[in-house]
Protein backbone atom coordinates (compact mmCIF):
# COMPACT_ATOMS: atom_id res chain seq x y z
CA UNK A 1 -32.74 16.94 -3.70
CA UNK A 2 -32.76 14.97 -7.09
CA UNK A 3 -32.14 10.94 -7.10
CA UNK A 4 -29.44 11.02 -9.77
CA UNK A 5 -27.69 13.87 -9.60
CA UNK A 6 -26.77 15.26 -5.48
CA UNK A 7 -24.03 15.54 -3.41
CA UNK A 8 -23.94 14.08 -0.01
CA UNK A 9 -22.33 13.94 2.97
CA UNK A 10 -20.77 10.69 4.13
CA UNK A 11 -22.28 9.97 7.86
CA UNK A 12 -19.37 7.68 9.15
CA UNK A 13 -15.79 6.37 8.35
CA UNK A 14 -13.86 3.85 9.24
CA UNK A 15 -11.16 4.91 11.78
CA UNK A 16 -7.55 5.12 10.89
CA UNK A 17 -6.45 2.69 13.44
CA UNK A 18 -8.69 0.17 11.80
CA UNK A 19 -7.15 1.14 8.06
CA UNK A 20 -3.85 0.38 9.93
CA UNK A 21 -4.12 -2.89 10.82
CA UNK A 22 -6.23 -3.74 8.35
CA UNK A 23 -3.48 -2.97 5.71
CA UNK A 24 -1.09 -5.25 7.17
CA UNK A 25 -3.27 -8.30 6.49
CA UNK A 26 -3.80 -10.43 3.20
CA UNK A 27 -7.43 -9.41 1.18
CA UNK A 28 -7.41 -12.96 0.70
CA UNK A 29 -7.64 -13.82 4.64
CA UNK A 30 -9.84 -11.23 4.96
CA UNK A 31 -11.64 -12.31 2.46
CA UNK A 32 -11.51 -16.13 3.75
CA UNK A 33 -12.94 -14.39 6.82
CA UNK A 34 -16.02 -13.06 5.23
CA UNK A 35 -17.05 -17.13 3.75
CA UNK A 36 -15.65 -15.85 0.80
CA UNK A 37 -18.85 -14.45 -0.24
CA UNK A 38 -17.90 -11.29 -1.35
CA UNK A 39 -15.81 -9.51 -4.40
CA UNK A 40 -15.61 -6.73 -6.54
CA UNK A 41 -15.20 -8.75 -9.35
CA UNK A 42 -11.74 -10.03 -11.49
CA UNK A 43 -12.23 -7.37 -13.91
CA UNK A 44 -10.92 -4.72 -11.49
CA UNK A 45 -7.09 -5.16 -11.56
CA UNK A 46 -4.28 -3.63 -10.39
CA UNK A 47 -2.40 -0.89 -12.20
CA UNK A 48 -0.17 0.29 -9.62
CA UNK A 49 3.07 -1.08 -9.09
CA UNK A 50 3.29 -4.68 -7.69
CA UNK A 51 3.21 -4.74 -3.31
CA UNK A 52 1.54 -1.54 -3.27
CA UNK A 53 -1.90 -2.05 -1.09
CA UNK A 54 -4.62 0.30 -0.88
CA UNK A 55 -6.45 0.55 2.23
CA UNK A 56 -9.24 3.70 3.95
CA UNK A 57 -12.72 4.81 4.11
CA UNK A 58 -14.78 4.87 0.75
CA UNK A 59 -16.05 7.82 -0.66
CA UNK A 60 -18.51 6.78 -3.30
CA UNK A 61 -19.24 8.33 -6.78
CA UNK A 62 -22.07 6.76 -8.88
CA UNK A 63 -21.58 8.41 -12.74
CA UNK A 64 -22.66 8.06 -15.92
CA UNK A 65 -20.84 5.94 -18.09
CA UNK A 66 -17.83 7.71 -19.49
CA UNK A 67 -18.74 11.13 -17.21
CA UNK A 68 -16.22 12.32 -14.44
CA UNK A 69 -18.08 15.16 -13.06
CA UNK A 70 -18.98 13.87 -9.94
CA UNK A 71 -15.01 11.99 -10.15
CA UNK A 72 -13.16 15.87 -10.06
CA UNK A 73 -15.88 16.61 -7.31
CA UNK A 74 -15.01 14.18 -5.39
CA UNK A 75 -11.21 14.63 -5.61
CA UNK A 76 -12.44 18.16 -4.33
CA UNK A 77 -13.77 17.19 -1.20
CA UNK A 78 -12.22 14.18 -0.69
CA UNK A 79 -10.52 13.48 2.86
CA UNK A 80 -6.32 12.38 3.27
CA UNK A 81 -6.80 8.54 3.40
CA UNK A 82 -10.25 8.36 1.26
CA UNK A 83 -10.14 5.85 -1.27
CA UNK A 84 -12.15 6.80 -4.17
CA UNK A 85 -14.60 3.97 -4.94
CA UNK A 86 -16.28 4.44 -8.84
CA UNK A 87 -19.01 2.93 -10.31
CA UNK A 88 -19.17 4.18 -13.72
CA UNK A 89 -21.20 0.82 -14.54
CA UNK A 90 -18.32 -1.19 -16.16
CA UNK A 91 -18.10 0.86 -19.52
CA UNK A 92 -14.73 0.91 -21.40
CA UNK A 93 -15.60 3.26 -24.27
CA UNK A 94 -14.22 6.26 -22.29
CA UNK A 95 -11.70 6.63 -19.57
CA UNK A 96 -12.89 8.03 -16.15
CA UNK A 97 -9.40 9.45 -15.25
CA UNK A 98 -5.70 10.05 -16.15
CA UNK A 99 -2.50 11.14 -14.84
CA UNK A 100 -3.32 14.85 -14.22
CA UNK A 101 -6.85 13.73 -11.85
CA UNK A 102 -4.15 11.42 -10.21
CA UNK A 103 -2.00 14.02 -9.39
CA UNK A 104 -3.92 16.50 -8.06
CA UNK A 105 -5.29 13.02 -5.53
CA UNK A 106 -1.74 12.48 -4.57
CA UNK A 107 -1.65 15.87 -3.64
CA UNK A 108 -4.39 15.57 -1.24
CA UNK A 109 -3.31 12.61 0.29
CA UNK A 110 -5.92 10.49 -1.41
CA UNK A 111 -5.11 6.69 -1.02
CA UNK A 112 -6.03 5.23 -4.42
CA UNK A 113 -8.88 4.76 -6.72
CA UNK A 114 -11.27 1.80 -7.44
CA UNK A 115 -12.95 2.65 -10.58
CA UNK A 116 -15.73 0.23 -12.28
CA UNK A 117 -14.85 1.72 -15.80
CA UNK A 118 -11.76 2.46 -17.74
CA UNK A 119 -8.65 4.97 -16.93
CA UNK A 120 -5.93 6.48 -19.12
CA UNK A 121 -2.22 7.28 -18.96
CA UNK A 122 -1.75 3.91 -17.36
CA UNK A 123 1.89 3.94 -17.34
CA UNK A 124 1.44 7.40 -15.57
CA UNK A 125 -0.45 6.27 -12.85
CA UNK A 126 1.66 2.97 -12.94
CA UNK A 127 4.97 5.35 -11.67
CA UNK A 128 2.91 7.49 -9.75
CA UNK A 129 2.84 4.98 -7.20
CA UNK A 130 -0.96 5.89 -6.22
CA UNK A 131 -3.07 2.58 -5.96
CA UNK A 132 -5.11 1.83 -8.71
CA UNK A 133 -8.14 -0.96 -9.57
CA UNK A 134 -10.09 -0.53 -12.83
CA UNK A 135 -11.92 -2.61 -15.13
CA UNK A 136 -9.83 -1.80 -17.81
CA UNK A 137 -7.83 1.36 -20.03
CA UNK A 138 -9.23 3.35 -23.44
CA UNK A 139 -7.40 6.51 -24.42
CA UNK A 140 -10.52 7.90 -25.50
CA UNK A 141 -11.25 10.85 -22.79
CA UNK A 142 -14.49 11.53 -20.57
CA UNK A 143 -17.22 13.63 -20.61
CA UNK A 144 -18.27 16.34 -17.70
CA UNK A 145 -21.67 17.04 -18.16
CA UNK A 146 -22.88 14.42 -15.54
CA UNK A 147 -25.36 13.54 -13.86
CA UNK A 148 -23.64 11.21 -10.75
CA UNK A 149 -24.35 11.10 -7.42
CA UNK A 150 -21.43 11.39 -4.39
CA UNK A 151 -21.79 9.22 -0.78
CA UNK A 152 -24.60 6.89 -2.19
CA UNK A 153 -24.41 2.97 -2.32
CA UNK A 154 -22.62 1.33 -5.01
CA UNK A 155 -22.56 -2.02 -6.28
CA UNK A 156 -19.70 -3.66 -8.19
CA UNK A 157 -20.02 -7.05 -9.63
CA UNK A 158 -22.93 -8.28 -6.20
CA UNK A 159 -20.05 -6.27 -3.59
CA UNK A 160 -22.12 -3.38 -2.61
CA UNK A 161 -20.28 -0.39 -0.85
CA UNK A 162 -21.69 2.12 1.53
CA UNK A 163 -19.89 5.44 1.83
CA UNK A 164 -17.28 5.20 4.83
CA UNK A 165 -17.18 1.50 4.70
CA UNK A 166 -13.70 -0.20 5.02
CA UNK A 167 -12.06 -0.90 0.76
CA UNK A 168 -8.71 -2.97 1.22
CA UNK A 169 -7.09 -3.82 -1.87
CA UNK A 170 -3.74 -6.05 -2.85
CA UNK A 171 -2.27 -8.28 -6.13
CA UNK A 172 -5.61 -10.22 -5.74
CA UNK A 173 -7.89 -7.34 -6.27
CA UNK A 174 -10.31 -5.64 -3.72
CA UNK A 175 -12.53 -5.98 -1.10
CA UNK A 176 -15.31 -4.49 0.90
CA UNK A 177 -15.46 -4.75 4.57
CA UNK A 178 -19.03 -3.16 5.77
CA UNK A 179 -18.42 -0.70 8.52
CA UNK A 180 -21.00 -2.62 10.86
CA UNK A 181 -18.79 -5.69 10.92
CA UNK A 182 -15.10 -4.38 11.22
CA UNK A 183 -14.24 -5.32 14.40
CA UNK A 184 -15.24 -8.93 13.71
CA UNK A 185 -13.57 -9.45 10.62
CA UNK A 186 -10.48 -7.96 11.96
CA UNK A 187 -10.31 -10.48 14.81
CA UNK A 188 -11.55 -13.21 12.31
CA UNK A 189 -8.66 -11.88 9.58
CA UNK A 190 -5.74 -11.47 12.13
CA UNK A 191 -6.59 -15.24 13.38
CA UNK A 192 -6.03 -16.17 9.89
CA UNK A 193 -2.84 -14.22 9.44
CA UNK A 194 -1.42 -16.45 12.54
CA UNK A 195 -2.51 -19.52 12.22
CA UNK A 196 -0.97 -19.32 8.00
CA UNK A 197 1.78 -17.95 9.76
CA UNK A 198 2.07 -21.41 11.97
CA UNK A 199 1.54 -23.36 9.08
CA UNK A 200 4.43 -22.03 7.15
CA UNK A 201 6.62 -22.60 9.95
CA UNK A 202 5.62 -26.00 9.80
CA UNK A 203 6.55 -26.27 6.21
CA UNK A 204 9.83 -25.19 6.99
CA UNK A 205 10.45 -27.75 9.89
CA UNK A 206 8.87 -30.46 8.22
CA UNK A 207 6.09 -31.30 10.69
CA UNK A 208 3.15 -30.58 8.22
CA UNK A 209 0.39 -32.80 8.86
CA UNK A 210 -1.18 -33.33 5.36
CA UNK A 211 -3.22 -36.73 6.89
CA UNK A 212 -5.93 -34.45 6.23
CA UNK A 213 -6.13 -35.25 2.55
CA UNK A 214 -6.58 -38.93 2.49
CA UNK A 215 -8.89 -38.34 5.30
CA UNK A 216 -10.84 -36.37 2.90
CA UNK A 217 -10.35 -38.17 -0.12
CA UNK A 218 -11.39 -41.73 1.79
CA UNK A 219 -15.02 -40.07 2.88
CA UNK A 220 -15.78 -39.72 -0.32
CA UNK A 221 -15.17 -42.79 -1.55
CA UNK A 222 -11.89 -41.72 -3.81
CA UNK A 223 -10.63 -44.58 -5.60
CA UNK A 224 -6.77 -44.65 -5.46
CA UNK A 225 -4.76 -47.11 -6.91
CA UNK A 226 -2.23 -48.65 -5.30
């Protein structure tokens, strides 16, 4: 099979249980939950409608620059729930897809897209209500010669993504979660759900302890005039 240009199968998935209860927390307490080590970048942004979250199992597509070959194959064999993952290396010059590939992946059942590279028909896709992260929007339209590659590793700005590994996404942009370390990182995120969850009832009671910030600012020396 030729490095470049092949089309795999993807080994493993995250389960649906785990996209479940996944989606129902923050990317930025998961994210918190991972060191904060890890991101796709700012240049991927939303443009779905605001509140919409994305959440499922990646299916990968590595393409040429301005190509969607491998993008239409992938719609083809893409499972209900996939999310769509893109590296198209960052290039703006030519959108990957537009309102008529979006279609057809709401009529699959796909969950969104996260596409390293440009898209069209934005206020399409905007109403269509499927989620969408790109790097940016050209109206110029894509090639389909290829090469690409399907269910390989990606990278996106350091955040590389094996096929069937766990893509969340919210207002503050996307997030891998590698399918070795779910379970962990759920338990780590859902702690940090509750415990924001106490603190904002403390805000609204009044019993916020906020000692904690001359505490900090006195070990290191903070001059603060009196």
């Amino acid at each position: 099979m030729t490095i470049g240009f092949r089309v795999l199968k993807r080994k493993r998935a995250v389960s649906s249980e785990i996209v479940k209860r996944f989606a129902a927390l923050p990317v930025a307490n998961v994210s918190d939950s991972m060191w904060r080590m890890t991101a796709g970048g700012a240049r991927l942004t939303p443009y779905h409608k605001p509140g919409v979250r994305l959440a499922g199992p990646a299916l990968t597509v590595k393409t040429r620059p301005g190509d969607n070959l491998m993008v239409h194959k992938a719609i083809d064999i893409a499972q209900p729930g996939d999310v769509i993952v893109v590296d198209a290396g960052g290039d703006l010059t030519n959108s990957i897809l537009g309102d008529i590939m979006t279609t057809m992946s709401i009529k699959k059942g796909i969950a969104g897209f996260v596409v390293n590279g440009a898209i069209r028909d934005a206020y399409e896709i905007y109403e269509s209500g499927l989620p969408m992260f790109a790097a940016g929007v050209s109206h110029r339209g894509p090639y389909k010669d290829g090469p690409g590659e399907i269910n390989v590793t990606v990278a996106i700005d350091g955040m590389v993504i094996e096929p069937g590994d766990l893509i969340i996404g919210d207002g503050d942009g996307i997030l891998c979660v590698p399918y070795d370390h779910l379970e962990t990182v759920l338990a780590a995120g859902e702690a940090k759900l509750a415990a924001e969850k106490r603190e904002f009832a403390h805000i609204e009671a009044g019993t916020m302890d906020r000692a904690w910030v001359d505490k900090t600012l006195a070990a290191k020396n903070c001059e603060i005039e009196e």
